[in-house]
C-alpha atoms as a PDB file:
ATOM      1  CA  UNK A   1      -4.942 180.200  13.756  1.00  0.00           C
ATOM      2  CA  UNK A   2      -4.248 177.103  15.654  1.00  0.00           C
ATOM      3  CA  UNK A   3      -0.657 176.373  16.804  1.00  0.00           C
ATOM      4  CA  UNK A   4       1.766 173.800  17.716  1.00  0.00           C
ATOM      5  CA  UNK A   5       1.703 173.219  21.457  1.00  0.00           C
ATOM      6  CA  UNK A   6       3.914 170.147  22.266  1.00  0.00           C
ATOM      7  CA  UNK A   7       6.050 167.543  21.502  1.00  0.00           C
ATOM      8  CA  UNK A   8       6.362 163.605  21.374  1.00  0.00           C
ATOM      9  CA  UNK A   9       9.156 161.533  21.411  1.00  0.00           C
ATOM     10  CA  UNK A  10       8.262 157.900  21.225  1.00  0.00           C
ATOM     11  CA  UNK A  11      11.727 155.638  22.614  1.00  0.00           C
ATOM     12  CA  UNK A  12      13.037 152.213  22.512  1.00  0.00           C
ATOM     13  CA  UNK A  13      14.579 152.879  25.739  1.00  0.00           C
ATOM     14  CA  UNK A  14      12.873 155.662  27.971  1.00  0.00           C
ATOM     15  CA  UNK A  15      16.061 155.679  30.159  1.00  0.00           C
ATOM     16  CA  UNK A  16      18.689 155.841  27.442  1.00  0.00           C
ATOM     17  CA  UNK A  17      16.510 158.651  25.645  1.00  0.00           C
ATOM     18  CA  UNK A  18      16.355 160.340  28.716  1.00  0.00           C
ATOM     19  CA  UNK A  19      19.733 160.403  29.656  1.00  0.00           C
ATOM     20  CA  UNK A  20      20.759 161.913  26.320  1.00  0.00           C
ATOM     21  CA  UNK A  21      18.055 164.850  26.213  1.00  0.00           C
ATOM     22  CA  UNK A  22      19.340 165.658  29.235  1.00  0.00           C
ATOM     23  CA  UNK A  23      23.106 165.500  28.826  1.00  0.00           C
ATOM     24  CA  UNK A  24      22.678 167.116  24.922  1.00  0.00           C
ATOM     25  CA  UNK A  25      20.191 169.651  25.282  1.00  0.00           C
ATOM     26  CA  UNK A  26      19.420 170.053  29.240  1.00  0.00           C
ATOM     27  CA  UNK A  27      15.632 169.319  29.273  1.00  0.00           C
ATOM     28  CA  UNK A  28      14.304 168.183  32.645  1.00  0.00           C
ATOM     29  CA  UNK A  29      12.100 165.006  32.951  1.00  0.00           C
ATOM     30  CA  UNK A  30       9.362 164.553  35.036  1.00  0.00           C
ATOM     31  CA  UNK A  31       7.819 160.776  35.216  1.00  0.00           C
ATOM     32  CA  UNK A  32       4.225 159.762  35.412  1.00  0.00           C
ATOM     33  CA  UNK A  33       4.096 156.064  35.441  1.00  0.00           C
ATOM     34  CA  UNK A  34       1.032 155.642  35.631  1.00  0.00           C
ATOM     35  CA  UNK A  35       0.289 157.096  32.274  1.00  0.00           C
ATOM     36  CA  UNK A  36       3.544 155.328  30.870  1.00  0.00           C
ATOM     37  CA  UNK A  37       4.915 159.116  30.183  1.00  0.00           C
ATOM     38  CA  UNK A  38       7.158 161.368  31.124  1.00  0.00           C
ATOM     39  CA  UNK A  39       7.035 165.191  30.314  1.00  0.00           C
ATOM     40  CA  UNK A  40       9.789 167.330  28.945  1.00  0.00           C
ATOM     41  CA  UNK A  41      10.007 170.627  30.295  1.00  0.00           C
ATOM     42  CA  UNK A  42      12.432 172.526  27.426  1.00  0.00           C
ATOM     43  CA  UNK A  43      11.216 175.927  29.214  1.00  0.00           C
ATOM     44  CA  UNK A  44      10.051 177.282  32.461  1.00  0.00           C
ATOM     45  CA  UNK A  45       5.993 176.941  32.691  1.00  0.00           C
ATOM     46  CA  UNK A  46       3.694 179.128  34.787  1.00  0.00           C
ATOM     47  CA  UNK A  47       1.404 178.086  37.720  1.00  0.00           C
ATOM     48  CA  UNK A  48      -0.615 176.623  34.903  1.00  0.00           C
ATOM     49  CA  UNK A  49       2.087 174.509  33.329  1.00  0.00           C
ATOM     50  CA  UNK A  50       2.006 176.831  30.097  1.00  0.00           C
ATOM     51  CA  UNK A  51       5.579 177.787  28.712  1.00  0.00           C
ATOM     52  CA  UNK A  52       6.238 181.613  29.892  1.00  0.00           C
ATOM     53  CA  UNK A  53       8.360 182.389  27.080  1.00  0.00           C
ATOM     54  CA  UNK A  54       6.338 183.193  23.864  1.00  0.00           C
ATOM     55  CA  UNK A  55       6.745 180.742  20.872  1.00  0.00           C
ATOM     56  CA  UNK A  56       7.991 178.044  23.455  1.00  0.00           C
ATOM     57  CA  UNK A  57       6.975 174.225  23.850  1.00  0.00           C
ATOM     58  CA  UNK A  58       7.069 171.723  26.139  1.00  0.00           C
ATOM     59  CA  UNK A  59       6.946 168.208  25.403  1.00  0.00           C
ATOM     60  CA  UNK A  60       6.931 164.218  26.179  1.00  0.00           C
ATOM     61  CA  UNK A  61       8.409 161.222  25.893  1.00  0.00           C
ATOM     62  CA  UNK A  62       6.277 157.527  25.374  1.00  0.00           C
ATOM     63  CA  UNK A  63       7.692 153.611  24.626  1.00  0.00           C
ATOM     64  CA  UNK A  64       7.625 153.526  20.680  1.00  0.00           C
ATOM     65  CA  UNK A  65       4.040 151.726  19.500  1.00  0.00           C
ATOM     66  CA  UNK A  66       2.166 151.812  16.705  1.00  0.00           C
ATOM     67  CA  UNK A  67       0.761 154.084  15.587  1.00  0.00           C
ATOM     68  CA  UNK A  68       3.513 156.968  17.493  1.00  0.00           C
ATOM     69  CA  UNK A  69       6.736 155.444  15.966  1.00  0.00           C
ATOM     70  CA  UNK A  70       8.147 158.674  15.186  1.00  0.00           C
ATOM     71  CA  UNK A  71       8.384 161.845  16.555  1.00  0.00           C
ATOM     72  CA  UNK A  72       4.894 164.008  16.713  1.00  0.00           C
ATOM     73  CA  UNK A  73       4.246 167.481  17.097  1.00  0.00           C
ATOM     74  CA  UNK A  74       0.381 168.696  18.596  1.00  0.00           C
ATOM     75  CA  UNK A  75      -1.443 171.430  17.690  1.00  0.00           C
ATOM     76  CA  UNK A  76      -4.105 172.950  20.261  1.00  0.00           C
ATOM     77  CA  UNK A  77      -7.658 173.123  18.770  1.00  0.00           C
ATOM     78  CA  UNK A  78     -10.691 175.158  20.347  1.00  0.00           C
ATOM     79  CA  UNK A  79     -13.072 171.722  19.133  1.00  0.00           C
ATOM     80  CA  UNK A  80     -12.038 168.781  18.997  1.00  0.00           C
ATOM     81  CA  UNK A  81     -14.968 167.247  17.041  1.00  0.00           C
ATOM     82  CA  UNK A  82     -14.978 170.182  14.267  1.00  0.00           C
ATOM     83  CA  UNK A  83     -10.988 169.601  13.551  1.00  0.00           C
ATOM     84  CA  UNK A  84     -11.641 165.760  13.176  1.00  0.00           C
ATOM     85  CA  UNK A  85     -14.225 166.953  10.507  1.00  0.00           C
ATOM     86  CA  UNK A  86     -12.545 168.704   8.763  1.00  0.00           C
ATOM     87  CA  UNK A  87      -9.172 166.960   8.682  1.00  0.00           C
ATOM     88  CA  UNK A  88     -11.492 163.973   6.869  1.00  0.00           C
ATOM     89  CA  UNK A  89     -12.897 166.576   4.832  1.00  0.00           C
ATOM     90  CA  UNK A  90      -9.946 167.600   3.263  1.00  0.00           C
ATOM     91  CA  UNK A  91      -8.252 164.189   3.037  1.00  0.00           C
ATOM     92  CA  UNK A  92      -6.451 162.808   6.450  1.00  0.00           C
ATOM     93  CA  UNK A  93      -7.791 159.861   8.775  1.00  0.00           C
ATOM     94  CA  UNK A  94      -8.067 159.515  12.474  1.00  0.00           C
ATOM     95  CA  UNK A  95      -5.186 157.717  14.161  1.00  0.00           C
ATOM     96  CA  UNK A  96      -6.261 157.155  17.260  1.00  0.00           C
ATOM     97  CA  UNK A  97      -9.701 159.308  18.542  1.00  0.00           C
ATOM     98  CA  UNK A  98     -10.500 161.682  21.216  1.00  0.00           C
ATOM     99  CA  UNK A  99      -9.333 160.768  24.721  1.00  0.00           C
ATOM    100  CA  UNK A 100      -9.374 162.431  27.920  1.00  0.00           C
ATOM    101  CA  UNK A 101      -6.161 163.131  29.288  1.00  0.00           C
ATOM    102  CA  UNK A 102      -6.635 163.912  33.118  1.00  0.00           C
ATOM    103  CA  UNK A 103      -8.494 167.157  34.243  1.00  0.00           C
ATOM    104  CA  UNK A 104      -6.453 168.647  31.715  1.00  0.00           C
ATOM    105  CA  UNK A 105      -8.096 168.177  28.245  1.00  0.00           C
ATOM    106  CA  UNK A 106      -8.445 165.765  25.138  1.00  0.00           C
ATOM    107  CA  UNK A 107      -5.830 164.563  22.868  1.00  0.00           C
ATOM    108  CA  UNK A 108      -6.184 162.615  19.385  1.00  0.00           C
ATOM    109  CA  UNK A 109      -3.664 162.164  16.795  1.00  0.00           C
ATOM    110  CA  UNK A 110      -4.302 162.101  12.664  1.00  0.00           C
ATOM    111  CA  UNK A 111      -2.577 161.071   9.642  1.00  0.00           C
ATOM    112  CA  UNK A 112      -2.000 164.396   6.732  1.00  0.00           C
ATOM    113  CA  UNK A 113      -2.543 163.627   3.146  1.00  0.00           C
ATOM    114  CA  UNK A 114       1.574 163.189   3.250  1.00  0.00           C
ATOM    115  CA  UNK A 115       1.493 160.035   5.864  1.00  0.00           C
ATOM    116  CA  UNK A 116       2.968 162.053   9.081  1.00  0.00           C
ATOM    117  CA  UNK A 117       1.332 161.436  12.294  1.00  0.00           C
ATOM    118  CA  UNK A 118      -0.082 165.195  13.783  1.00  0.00           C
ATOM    119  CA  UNK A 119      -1.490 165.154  17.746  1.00  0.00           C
ATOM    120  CA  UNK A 120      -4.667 167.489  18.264  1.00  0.00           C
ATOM    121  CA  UNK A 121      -4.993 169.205  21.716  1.00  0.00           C
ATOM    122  CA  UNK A 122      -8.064 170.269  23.403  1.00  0.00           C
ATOM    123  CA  UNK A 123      -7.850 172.169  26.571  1.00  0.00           C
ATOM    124  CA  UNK A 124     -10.285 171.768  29.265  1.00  0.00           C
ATOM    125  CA  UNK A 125     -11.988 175.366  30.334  1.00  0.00           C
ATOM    126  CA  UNK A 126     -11.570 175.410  34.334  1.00  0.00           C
ATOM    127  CA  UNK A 127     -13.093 178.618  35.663  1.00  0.00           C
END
């Protein structure tokens, strides 16, 4: 069973949104400009940047653009290629397509049969 592994929370104003995740709920932010994103760490993470508590997710935070215009949860896949398949198959579209994110893995996003926006995860196996 696959399961949901992050969060996305596309802003008008990435300061404004920041400031108020971290006054209402205490989430820490940490930037990466040069992606245009800035993780939300809702949980401690291990060496590995995996959430140590079980059933927990971490998350980020983008400038709102079509097609992310609302808020998106992921779900980690073991192939990338073979979920794309067989979200067509059964009646949703690619979004946007596989791309490498980093050293770290792949990321895509779809559309269900019901118009929401999923993300798709794909870790990369380091040894």
């Amino acid at each position: 069973m696959d399961k949901a592994v992050h969060f996305e929370i596309p802003a008008d104003d990435l300061e404004r949104a920041q400031k108020f995740y971290k006054s209402v709920f205490g989430w820490k932010m940490e930037q990466f400009p040069e992606m245009e994103y800035i993780m939300i760490r809702t949980t401690p993470v291990d060496e590995k940047h995996m959430p140590v508590e079980p059933g927990a997710i971490n998350g980020g935070m983008m400038k709102r653009q079509r097609p992310i215009t609302a808020p998106v949860i992921t779900i980690a896949v073991q192939d990338m290629e073979a979920a794309m398949k067989n979200i067509k198959k059964a009646g949703g579209e690619t979004v946007r397509g596989k791309m490498q994110v980093g050293e770290m893995g792949y990321a895509a996003y779809f559309k269900d049969t019901e118009g929401n926006i999923i993300g798709l995860w794909q870790t990369i196996n380091q040894s």
